[in-house]
C-alpha atoms as a PDB file:
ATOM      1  CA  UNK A   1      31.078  -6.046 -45.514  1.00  0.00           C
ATOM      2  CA  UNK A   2      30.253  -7.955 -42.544  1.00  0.00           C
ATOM      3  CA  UNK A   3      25.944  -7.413 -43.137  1.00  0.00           C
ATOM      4  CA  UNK A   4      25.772  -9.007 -46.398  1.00  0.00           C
ATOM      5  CA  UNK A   5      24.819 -12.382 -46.822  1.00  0.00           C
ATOM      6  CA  UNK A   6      26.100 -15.201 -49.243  1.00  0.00           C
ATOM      7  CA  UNK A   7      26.372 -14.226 -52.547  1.00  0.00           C
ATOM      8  CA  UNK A   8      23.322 -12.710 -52.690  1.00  0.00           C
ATOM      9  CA  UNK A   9      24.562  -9.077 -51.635  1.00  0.00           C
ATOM     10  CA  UNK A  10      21.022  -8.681 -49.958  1.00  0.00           C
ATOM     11  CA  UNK A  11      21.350  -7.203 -46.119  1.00  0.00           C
ATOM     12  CA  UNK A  12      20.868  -8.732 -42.790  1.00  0.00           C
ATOM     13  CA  UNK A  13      17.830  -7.198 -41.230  1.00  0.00           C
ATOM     14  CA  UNK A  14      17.711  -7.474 -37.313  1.00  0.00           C
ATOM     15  CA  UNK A  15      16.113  -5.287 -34.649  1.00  0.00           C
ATOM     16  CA  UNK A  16      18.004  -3.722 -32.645  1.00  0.00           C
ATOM     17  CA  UNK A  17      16.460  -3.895 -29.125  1.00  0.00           C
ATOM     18  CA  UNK A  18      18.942  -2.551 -26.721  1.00  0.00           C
ATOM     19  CA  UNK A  19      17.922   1.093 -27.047  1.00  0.00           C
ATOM     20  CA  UNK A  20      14.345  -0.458 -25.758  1.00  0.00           C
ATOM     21  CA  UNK A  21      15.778  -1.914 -23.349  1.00  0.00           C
ATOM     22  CA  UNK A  22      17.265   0.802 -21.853  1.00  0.00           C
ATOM     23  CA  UNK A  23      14.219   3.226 -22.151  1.00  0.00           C
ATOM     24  CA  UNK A  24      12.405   0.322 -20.214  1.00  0.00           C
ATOM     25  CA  UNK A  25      14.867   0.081 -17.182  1.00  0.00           C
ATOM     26  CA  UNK A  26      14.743   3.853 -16.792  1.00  0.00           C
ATOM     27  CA  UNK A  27      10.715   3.817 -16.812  1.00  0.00           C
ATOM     28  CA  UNK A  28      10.898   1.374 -14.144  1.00  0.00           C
ATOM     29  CA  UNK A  29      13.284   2.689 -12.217  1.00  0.00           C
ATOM     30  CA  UNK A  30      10.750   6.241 -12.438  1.00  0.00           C
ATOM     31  CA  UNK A  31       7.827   3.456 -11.212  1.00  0.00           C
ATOM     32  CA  UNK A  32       9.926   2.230  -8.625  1.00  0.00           C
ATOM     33  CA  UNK A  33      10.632   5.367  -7.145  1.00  0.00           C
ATOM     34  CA  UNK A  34       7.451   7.537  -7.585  1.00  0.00           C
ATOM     35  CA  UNK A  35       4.903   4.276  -6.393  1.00  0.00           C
ATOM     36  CA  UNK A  36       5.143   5.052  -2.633  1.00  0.00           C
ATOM     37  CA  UNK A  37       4.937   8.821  -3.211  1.00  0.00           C
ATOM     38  CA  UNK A  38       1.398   8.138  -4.427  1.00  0.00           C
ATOM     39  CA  UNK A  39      -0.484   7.295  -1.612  1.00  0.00           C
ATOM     40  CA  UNK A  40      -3.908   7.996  -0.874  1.00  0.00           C
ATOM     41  CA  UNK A  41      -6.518   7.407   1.549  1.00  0.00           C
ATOM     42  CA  UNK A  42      -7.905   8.342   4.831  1.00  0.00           C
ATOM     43  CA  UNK A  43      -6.046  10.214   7.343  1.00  0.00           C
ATOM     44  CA  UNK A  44      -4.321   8.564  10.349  1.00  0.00           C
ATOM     45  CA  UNK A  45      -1.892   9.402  12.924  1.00  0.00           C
ATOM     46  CA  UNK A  46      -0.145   5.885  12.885  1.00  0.00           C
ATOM     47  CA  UNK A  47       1.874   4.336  15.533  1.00  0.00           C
ATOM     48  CA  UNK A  48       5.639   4.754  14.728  1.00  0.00           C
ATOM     49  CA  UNK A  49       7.698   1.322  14.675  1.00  0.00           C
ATOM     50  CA  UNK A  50      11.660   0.449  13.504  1.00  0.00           C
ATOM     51  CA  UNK A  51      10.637  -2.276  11.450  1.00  0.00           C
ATOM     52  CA  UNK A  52       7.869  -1.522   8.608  1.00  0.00           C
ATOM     53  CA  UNK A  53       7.292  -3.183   5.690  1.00  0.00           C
ATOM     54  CA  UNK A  54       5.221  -1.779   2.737  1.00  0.00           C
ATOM     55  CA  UNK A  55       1.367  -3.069   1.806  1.00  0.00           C
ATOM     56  CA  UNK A  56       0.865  -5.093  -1.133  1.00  0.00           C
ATOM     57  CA  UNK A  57      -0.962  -2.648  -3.710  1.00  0.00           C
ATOM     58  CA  UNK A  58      -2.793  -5.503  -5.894  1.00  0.00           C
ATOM     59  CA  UNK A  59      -6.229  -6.263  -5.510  1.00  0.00           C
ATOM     60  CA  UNK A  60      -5.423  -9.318  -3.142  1.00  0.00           C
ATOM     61  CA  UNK A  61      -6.095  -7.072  -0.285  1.00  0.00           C
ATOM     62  CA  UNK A  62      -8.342  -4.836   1.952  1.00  0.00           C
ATOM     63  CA  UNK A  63      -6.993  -2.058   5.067  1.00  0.00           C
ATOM     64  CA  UNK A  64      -9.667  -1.370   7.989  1.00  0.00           C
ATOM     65  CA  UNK A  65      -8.759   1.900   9.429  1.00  0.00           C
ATOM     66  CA  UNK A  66      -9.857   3.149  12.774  1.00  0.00           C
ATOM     67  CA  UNK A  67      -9.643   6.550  12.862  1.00  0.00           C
ATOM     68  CA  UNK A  68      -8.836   8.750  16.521  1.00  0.00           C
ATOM     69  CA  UNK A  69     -12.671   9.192  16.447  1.00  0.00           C
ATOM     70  CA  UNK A  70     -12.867   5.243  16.896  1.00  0.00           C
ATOM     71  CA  UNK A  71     -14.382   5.328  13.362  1.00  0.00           C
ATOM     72  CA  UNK A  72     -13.937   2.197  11.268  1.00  0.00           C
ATOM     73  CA  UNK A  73     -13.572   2.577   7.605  1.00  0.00           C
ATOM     74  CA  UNK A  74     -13.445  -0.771   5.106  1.00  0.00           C
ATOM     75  CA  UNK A  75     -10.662   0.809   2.911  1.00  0.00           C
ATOM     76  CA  UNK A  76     -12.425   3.925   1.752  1.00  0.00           C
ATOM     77  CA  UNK A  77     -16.668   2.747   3.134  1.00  0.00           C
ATOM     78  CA  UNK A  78     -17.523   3.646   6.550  1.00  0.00           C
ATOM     79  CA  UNK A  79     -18.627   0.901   8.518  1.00  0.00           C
ATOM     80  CA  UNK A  80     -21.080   0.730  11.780  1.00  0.00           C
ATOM     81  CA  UNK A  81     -19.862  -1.695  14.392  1.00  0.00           C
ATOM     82  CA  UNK A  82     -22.063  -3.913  14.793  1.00  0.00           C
ATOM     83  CA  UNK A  83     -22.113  -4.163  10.378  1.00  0.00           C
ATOM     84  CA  UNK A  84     -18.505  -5.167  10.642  1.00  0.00           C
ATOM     85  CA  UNK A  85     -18.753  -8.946  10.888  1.00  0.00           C
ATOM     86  CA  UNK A  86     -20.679  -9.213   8.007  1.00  0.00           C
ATOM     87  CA  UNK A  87     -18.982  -7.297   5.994  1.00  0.00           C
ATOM     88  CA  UNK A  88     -15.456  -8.599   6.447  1.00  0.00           C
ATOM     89  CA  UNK A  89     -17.157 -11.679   5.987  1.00  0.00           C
ATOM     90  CA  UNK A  90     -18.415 -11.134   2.641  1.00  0.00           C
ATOM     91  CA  UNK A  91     -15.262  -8.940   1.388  1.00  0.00           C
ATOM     92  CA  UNK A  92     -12.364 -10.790   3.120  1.00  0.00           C
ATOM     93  CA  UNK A  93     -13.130 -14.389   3.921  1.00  0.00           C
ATOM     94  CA  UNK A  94     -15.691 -15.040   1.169  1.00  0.00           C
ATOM     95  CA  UNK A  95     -13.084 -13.915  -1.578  1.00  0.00           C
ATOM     96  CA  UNK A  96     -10.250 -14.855   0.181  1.00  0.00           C
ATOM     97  CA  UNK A  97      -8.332 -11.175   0.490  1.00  0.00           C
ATOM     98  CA  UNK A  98      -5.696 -10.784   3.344  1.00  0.00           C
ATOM     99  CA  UNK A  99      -6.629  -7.921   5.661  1.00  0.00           C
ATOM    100  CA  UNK A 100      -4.722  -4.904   6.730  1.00  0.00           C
ATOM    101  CA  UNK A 101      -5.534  -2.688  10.172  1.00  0.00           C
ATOM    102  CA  UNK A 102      -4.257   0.594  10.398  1.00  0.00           C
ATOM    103  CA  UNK A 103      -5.147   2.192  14.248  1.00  0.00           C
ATOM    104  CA  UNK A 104      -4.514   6.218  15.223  1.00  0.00           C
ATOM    105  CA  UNK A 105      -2.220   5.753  17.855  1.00  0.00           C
ATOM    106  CA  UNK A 106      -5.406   7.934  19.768  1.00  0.00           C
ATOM    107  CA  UNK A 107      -7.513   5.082  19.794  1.00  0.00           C
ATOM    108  CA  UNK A 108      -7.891   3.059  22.847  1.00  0.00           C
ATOM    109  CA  UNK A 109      -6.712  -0.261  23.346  1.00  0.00           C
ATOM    110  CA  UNK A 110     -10.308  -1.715  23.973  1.00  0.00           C
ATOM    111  CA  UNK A 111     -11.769  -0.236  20.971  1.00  0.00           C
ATOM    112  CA  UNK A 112      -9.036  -2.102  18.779  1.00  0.00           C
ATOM    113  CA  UNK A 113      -8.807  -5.056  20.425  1.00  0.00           C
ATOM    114  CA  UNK A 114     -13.245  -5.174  20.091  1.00  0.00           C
ATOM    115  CA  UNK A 115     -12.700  -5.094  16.339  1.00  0.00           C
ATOM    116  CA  UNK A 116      -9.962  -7.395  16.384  1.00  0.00           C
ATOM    117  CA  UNK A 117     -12.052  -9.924  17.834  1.00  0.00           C
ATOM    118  CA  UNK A 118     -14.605  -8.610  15.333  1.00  0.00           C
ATOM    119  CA  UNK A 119     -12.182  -9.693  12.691  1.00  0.00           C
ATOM    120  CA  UNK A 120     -11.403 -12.875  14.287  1.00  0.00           C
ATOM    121  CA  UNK A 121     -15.064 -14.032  14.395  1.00  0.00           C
ATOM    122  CA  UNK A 122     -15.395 -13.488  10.749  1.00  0.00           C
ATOM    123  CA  UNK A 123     -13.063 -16.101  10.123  1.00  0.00           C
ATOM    124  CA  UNK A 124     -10.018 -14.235   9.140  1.00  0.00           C
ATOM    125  CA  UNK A 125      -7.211 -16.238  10.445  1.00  0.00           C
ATOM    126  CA  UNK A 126      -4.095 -13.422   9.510  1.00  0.00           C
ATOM    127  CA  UNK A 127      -4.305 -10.251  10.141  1.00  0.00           C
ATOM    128  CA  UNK A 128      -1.518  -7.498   9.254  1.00  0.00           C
ATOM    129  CA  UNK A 129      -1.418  -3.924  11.006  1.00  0.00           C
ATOM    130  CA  UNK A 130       0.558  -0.893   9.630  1.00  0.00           C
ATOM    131  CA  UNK A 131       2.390   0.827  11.160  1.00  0.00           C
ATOM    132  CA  UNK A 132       4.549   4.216  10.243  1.00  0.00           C
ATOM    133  CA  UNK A 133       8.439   3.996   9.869  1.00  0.00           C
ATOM    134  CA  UNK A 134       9.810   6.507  12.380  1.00  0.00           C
ATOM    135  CA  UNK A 135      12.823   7.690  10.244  1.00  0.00           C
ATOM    136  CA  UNK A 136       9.745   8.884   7.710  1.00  0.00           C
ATOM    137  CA  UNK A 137       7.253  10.422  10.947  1.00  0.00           C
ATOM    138  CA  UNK A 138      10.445  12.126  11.829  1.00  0.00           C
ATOM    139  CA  UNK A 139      10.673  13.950   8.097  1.00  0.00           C
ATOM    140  CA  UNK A 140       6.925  14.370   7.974  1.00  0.00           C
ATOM    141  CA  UNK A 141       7.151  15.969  10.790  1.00  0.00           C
ATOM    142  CA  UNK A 142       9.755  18.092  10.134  1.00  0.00           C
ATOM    143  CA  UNK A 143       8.166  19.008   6.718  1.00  0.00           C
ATOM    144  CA  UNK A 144       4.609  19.454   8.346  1.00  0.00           C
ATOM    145  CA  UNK A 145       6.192  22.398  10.962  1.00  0.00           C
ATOM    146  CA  UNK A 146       8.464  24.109   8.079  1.00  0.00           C
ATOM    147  CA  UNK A 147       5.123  24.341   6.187  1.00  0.00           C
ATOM    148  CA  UNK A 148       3.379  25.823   9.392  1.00  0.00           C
ATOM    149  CA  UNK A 149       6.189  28.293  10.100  1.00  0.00           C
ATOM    150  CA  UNK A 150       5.977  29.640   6.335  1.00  0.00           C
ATOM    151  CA  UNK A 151       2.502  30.377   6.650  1.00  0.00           C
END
């Protein structure tokens, strides 16, 4: 009679938490795997790299894309050129976010380095660009023409 207590012949009333515990680990293990599956934004044919690390998802941070058109988006706002200074100013210096380029491999070297030195003059002093891991452009790829041959 190992759950009474004393003398008293009352019961011993814990909570057993390892069945929570488990459910837990199994939703985050679900999280962990489905997070990078649900990503969204604009369209870009990204350079292909060995080495790629993934983007912080928290609110910490912003991702200018420049798109093969040489079109410059401020995550999902389109932004005129000459607009850009200010507005990385007030969105990424002023509140102190880090900053994130993403390039079509299309666009020309002159057009990203000109924002780059756009980004520069606003006073952002780090400045991360994405890049796509070619293991996964291979897949895509290889998805993307099994789709085409279907149709």
């Amino acid at each position: 009679m190992g759950m009474q207590t004393g003398g008293k012949g009352g019961y011993l009333a814990d909570v057993n938490v390892t069945p929570f515990v488990d459910v837990m680990l199994v939703l985050l293990i679900i999280f962990m795997v489905t997070a990078p599956m649900m990503t969204q934004g604009l369209e870009v044919d990204l350079p292909q790299t060995r080495a790629v690390s993934v983007l912080p998802k928290e609110n910490e941070s912003l991702v200018l894309t420049i798109k093969a058109d040489s079109s410059i988006f401020l995550d999902k706002y389109q932004v005129e050129l000459g607009d850009l200074e200010g507005q990385v100013k007030r969105l990424v210096t002023d509140q102190k976010k880090q900053l994130f380029l993403r390039a079509d491999q299309a666009v020309s070297y002159g057009v990203v380095v000109r924002v780059m030195g756009i980004i520069k003059a606003a006073g952002v002093d780090k400045l991360g660009v994405v890049a796509e891991d070619e293991k996964t452009a291979k897949n895509a790829a290889a998805a993307a023409a099994a789709a085409a041959k279907k149709k």
